[in-house]
Protein backbone atom coordinates (compact mmCIF):
# COMPACT_ATOMS: atom_id res chain seq x y z
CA UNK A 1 -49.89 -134.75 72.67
CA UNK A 2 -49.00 -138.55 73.08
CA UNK A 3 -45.66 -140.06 72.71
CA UNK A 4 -46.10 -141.45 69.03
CA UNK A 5 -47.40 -138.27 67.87
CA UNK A 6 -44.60 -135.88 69.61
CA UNK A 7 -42.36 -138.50 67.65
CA UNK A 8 -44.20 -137.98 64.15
CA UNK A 9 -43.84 -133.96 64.62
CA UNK A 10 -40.00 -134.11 65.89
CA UNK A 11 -39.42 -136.61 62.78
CA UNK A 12 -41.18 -134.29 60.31
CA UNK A 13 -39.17 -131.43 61.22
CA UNK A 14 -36.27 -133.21 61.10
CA UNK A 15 -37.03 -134.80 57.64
CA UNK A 16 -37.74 -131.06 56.37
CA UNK A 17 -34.34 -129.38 57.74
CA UNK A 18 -31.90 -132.12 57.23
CA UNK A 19 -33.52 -134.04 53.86
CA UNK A 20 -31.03 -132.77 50.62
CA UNK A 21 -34.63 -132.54 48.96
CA UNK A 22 -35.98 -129.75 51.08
CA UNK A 23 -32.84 -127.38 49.96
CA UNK A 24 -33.41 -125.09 47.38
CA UNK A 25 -33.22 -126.53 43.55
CA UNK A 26 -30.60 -124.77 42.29
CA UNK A 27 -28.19 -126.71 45.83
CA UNK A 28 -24.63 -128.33 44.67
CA UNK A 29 -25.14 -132.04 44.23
CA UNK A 30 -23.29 -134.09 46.60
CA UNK A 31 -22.05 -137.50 46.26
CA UNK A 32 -20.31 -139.60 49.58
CA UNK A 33 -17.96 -141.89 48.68
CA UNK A 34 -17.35 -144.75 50.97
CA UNK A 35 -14.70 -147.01 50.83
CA UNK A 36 -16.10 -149.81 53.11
CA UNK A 37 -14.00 -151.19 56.21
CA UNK A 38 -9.76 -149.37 56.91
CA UNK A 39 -7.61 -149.29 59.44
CA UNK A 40 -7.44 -151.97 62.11
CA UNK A 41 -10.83 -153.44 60.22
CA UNK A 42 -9.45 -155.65 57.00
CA UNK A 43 -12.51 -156.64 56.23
CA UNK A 44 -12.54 -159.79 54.10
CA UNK A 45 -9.43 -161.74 52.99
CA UNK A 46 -8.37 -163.49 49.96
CA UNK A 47 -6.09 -166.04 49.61
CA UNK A 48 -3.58 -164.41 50.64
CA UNK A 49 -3.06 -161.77 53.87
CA UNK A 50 -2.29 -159.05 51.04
CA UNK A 51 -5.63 -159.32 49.25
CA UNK A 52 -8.12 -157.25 51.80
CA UNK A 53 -11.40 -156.04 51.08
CA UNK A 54 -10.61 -152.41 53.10
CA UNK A 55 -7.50 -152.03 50.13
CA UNK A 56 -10.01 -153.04 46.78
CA UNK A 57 -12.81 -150.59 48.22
CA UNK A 58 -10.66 -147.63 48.26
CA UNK A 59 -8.92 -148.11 44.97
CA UNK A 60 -12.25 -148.26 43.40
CA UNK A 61 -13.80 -145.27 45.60
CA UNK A 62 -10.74 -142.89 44.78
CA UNK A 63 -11.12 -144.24 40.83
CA UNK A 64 -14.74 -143.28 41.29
CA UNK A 65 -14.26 -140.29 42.51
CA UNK A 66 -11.42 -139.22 40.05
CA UNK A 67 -13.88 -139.73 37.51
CA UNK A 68 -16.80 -137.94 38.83
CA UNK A 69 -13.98 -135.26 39.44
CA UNK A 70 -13.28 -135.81 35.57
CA UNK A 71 -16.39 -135.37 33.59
CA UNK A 72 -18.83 -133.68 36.50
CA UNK A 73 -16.91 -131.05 38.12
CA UNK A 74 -20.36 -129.53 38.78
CA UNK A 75 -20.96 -132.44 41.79
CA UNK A 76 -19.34 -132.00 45.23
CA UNK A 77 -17.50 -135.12 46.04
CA UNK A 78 -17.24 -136.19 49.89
CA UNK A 79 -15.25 -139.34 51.15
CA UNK A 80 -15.41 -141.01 54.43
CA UNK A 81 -11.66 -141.99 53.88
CA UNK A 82 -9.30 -142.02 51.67
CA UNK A 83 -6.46 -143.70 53.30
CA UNK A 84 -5.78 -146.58 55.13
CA UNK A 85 -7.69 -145.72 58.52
CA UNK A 86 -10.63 -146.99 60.89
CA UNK A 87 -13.96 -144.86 60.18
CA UNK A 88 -16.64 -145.97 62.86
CA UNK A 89 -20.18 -146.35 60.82
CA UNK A 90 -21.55 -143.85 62.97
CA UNK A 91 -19.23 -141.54 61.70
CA UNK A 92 -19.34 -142.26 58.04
CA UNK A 93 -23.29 -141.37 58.23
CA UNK A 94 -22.12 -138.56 60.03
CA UNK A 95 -20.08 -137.13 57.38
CA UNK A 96 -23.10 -137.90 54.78
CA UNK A 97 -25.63 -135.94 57.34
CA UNK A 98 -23.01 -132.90 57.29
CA UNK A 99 -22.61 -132.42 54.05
CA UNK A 100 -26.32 -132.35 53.15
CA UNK A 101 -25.45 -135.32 50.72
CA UNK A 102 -27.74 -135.89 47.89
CA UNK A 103 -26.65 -139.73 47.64
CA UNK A 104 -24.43 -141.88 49.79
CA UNK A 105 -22.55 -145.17 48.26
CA UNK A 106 -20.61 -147.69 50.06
CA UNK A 107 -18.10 -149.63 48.18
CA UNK A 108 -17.48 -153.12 49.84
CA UNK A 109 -16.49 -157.02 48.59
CA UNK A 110 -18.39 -159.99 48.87
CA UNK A 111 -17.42 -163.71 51.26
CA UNK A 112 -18.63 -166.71 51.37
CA UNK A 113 -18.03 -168.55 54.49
CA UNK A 114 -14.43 -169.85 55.09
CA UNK A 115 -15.14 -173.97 53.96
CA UNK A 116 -18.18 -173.33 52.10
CA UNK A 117 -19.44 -176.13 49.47
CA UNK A 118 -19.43 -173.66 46.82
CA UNK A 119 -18.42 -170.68 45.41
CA UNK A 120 -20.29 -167.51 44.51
CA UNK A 121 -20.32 -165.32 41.86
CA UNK A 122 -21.97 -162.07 40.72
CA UNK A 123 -22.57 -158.82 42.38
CA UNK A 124 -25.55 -157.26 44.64
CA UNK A 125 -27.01 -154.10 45.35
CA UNK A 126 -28.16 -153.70 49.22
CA UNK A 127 -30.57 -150.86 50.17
CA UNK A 128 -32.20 -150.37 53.89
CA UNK A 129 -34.74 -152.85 55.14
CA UNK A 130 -36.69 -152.61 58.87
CA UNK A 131 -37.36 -156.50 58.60
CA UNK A 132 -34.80 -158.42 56.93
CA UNK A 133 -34.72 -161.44 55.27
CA UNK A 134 -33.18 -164.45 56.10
CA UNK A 135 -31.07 -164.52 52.99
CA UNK A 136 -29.68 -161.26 53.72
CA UNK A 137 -28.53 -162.56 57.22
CA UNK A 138 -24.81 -163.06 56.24
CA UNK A 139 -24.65 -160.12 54.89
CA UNK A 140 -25.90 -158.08 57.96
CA UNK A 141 -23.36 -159.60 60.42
CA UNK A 142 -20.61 -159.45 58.21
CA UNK A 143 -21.50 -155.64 57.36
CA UNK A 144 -22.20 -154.87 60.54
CA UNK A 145 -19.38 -156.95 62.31
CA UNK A 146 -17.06 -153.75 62.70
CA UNK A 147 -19.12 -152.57 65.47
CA UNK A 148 -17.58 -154.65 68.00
CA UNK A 149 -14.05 -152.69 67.04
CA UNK A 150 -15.77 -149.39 68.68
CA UNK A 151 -16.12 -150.70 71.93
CA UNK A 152 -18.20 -148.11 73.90
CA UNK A 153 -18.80 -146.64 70.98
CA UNK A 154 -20.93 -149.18 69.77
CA UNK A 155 -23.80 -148.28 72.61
CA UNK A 156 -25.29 -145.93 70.27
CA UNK A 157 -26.18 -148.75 67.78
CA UNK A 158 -30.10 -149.94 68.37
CA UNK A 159 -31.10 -152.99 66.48
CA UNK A 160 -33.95 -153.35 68.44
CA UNK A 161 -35.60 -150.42 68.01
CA UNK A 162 -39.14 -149.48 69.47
CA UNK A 163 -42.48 -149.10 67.34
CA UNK A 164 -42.96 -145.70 67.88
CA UNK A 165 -38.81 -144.87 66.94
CA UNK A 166 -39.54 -147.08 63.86
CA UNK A 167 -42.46 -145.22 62.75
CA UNK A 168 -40.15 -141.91 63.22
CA UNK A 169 -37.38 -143.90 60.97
CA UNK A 170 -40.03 -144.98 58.39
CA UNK A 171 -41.43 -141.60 57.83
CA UNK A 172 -37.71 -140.06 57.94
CA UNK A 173 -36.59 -142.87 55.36
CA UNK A 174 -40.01 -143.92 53.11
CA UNK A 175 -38.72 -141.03 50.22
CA UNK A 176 -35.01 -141.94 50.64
CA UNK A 177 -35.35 -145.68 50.65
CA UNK A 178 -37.62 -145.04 47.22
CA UNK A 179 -34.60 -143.28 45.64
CA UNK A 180 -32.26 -146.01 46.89
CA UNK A 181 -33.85 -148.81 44.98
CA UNK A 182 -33.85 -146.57 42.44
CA UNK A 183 -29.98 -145.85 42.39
CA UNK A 184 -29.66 -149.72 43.14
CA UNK A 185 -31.28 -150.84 40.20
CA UNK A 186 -28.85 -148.24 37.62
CA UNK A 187 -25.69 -149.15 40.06
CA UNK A 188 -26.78 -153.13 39.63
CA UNK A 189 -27.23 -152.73 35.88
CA UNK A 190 -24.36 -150.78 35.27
CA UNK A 191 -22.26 -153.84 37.42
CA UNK A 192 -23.31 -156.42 34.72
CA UNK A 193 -23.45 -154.31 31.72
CA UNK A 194 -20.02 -152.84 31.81
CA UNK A 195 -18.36 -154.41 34.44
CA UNK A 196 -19.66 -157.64 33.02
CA UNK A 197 -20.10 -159.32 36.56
CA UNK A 198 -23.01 -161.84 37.15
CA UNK A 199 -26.40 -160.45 38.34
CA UNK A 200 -27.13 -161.80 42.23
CA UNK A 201 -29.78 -158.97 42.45
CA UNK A 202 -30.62 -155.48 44.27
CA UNK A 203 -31.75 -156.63 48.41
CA UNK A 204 -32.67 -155.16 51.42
CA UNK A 205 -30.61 -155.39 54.59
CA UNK A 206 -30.61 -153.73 58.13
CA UNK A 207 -26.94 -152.29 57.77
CA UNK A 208 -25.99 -149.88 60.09
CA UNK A 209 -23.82 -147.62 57.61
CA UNK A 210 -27.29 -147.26 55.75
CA UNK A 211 -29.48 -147.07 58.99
CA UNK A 212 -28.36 -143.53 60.30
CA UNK A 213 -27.89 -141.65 56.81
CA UNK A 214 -30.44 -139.46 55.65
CA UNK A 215 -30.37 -139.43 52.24
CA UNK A 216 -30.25 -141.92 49.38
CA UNK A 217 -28.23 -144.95 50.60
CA UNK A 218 -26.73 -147.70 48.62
CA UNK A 219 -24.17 -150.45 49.66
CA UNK A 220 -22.40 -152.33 46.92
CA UNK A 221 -20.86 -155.76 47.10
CA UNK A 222 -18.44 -155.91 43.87
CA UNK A 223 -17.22 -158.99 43.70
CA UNK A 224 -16.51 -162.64 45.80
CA UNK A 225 -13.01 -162.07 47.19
CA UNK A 226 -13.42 -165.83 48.09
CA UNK A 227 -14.19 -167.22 44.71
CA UNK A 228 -10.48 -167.22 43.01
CA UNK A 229 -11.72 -166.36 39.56
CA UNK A 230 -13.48 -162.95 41.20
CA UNK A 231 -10.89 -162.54 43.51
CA UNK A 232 -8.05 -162.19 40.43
CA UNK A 233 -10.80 -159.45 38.91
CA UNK A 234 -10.84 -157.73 41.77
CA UNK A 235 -7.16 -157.66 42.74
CA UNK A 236 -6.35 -156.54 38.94
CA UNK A 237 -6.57 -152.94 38.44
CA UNK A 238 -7.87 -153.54 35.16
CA UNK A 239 -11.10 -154.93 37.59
CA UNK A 240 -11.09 -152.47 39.80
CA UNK A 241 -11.35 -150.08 37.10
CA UNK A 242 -14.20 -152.16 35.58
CA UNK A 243 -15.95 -151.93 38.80
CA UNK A 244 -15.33 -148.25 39.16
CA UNK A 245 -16.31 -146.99 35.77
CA UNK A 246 -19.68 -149.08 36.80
CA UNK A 247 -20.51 -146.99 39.73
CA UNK A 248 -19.30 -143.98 38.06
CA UNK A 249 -21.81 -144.60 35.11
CA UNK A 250 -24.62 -145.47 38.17
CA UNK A 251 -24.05 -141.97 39.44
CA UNK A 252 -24.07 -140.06 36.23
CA UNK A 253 -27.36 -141.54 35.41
CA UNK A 254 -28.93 -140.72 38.95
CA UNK A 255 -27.27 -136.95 38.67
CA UNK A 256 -28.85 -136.19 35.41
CA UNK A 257 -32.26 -137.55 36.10
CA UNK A 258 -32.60 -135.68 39.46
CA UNK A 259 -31.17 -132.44 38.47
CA UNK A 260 -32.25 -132.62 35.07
CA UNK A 261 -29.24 -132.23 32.97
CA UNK A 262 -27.80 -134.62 30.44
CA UNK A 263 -25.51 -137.23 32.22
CA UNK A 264 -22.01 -138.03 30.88
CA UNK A 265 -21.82 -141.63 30.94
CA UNK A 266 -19.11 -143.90 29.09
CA UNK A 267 -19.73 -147.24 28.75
CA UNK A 268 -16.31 -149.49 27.90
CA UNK A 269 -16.45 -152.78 26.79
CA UNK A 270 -18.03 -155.28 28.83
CA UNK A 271 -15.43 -157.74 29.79
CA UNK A 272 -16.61 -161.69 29.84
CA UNK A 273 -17.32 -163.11 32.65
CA UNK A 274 -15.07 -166.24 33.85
CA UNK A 275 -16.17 -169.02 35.61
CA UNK A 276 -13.69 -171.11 36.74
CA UNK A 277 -15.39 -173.94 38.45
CA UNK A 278 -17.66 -177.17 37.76
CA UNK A 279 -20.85 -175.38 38.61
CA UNK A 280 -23.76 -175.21 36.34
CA UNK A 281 -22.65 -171.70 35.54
CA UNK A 282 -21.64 -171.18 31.81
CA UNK A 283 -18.97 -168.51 31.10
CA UNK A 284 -20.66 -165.50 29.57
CA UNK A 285 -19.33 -165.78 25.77
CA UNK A 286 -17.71 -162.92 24.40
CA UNK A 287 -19.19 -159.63 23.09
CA UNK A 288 -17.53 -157.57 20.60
CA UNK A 289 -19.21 -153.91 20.89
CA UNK A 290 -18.48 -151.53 18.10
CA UNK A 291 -16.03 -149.01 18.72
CA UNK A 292 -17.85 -145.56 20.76
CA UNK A 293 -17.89 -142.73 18.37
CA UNK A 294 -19.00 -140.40 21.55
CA UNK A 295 -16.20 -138.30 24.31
CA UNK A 296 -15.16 -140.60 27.01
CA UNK A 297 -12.57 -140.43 29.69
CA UNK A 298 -9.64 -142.03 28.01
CA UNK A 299 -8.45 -145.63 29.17
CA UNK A 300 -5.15 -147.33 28.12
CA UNK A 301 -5.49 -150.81 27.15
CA UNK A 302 -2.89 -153.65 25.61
CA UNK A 303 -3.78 -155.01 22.09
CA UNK A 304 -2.70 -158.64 21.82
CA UNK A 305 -4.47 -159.68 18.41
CA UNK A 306 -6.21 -158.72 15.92
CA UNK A 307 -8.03 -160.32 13.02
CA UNK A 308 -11.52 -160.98 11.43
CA UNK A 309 -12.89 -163.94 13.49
CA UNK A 310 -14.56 -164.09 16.95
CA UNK A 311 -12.44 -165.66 19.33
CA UNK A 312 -14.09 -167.98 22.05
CA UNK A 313 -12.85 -166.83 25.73
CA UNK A 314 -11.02 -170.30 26.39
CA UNK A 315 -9.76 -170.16 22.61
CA UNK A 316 -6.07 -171.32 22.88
CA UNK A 317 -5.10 -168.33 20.76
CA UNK A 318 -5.33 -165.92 24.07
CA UNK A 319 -3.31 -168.45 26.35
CA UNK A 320 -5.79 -167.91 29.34
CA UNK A 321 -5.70 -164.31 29.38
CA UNK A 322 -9.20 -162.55 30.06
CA UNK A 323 -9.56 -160.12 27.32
CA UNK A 324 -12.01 -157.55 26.15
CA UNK A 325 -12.77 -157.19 22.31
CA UNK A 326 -13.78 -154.47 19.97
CA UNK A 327 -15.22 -154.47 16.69
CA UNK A 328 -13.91 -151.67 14.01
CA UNK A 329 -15.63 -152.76 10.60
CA UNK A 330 -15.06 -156.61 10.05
CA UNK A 331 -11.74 -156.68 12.41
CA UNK A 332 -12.15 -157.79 16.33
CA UNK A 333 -9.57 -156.72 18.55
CA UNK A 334 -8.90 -158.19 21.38
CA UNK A 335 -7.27 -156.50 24.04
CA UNK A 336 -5.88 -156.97 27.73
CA UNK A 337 -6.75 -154.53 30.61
CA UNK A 338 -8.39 -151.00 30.96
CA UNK A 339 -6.46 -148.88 32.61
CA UNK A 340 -6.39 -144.96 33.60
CA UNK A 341 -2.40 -144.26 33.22
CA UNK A 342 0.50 -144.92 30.97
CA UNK A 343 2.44 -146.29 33.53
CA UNK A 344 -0.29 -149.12 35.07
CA UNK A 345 -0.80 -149.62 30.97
CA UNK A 346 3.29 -150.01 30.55
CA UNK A 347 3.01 -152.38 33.94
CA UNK A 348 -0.25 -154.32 32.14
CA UNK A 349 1.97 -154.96 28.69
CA UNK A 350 5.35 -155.82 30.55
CA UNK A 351 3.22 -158.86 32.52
CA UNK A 352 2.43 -160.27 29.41
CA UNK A 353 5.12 -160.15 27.17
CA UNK A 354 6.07 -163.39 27.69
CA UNK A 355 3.01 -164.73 26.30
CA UNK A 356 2.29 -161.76 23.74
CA UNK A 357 5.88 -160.34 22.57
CA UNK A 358 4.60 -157.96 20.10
CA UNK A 359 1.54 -156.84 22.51
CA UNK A 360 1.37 -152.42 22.53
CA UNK A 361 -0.80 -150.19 24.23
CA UNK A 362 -3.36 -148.36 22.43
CA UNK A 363 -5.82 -146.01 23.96
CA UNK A 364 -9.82 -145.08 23.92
């Protein structure tokens, strides 16, 4: 037997014992969470030191999972972290591989080069690519940057990988990389629809955290921490939230058309988009979306107005404040926020009362 085809046989046994779709039908789905970047590995920065990509991933992976813990208790939730700590890549694939995961997501934040002309909005969607292209560049080293924190560790990382161990990756990856456009696309919808960011796209990209997983693999980029207006979405928990409820909503839809069963999906209101610079961008105008008359996780949001006319989103009335807005018969109500507790609601309402004494907190 020749070296390519000892390859193809050692691959196809390997894709039958360790693929989640060669276990039995009636097998627990599982869902990795991971929070991109932790510990010693920031990831990028903000403005400010305090505003670090590893700290906006995990808020929205634990809010992800508390909602899939929520409304699915029937899924299995894995994370590669949940605190504040280093995770090598290899080890977050690791983790997906043991648990016979039937998708893995990685939660990360978008950068522009420090000194760039411009900035960037809008979020994107990466799956696995062999050959990548040149537009996905940045991405890759950025992604894959952390490497060089695992010192020897990072010996067991091969970019330049053989024909004959590519053709044992392709035949390994052809069904999951299928299924990861697939959960792309819903995760990339989902992003714009009700987290009511700007579409940049579902890519491909040779990322190592996606490279050694076997299984379904998506990485998100949420947001431009170096664009300010994105940056203040993402550092605001009503944001994070946004974001959260987005991927939540991504993996509901996934769940229920793979297994069969009815998914459990809420869908808040879709917050405008804000663009704060002289680009040809236009600000997405407001959309008032008629109150959901279906069960949803409750959020807590602060009411700031009320009344029968459509507000524009620089309309002095709201005194810059980013709001979402309902409609309940002929009334609009605009409100500040979407949060999952009284007390980030009570924190929400006291940061405004300057501009909005009578503001309250209602909930949905």
């Amino acid at each position: 037997m020749s070296h390519i085809h000892i390859i193809i046989y050692i691959a196809t046994l390997l894709f039958c014992f360790c693929h989640p779709a060669a276990q039995a039908d009636n097998k627990t789905f599982v869902v990795v969470l991971d929070a991109g970047h932790g510990g010693k590995d920031p990831g990028t920065i903000g403005s400010a030191p305090s505003h670090r990509e590893k700290d906006i991933a995990l808020n929205i992976t634990l809010e992800v999972g508390r909602l899939l813990r929520n409304n699915h208790p029937e899924i299995k939730i894995v994370y590669t972290r949940q605190t504040d700590v280093f995770v090598e890549l290899g080890r977050r694939a690791e983790i997906a591989n043991k648990a016979k995961a039937d998708l893995f997501v990685s939660i990360h934040v978008n950068s522009l080069p420090k000194g760039a002309a411009h900035h960037a909005y809008g979020v994107q969607s990466y799956t696995l690519s062999l050959s990548t292209a040149d537009t996905n560049l940045e991405v890759e080293k950025r992604e894959n940057s952390v490497i060089a924190l695992e010192g020897e560790a990072a010996k067991k990382y091969n970019y330049n990988a053989s024909s004959e161990s590519n053709i044992m990756f392709e035949l390994m990856q052809d069904r999951d990389m299928k299924e990861s456009v697939e959960f792309a696309k819903m995760a990339q919808n989902e992003m714009v629809k009700t987290g009511g960011r700007k579409d940049m796209g579902v890519k491909q990209a040779n990322l190592a955290v996606l490279r050694k997983t076997y299984m379904p693999s998506v990485l998100l980029e949420v947001g431009y921490i170096s664009t300010p207006a994105e940056e203040n979405f993402l550092m605001s928990s009503s944001g994070q939230s946004a974001m959260a409820r987005s991927i939540y909503n991504a993996i509901s839809q996934y769940k229920g058309k793979h297994t069969g069963t009815a998914p459990k999906v809420e869908v808040p209101p879709t917050p405008a988009v804000q663009h704060n610079d002289t680009s040809s961008e236009k600000p997405t105008e407001p959309q008032a979306v008629e109150a959901p008359k279906t069960e949803q996780q409750p959020m807590y949001h602060v009411q700031i107005l009320a009344g029968n006319k459509l507000l524009k989103p620089n309309d002095k009335q709201l005194k810059g404040l980013k709001v979402d807005i309902r409609k309940e018969g002929n009334t609009y109500k605009y409100t500040y926020g979407s949060v999952a507790t009284m007390k980030e609601a009570k924190a929400l309402q006291k940061s405004i009362l300057d501009k909005f004494p009578k503001a309250f907190i209602i909930q949905y």
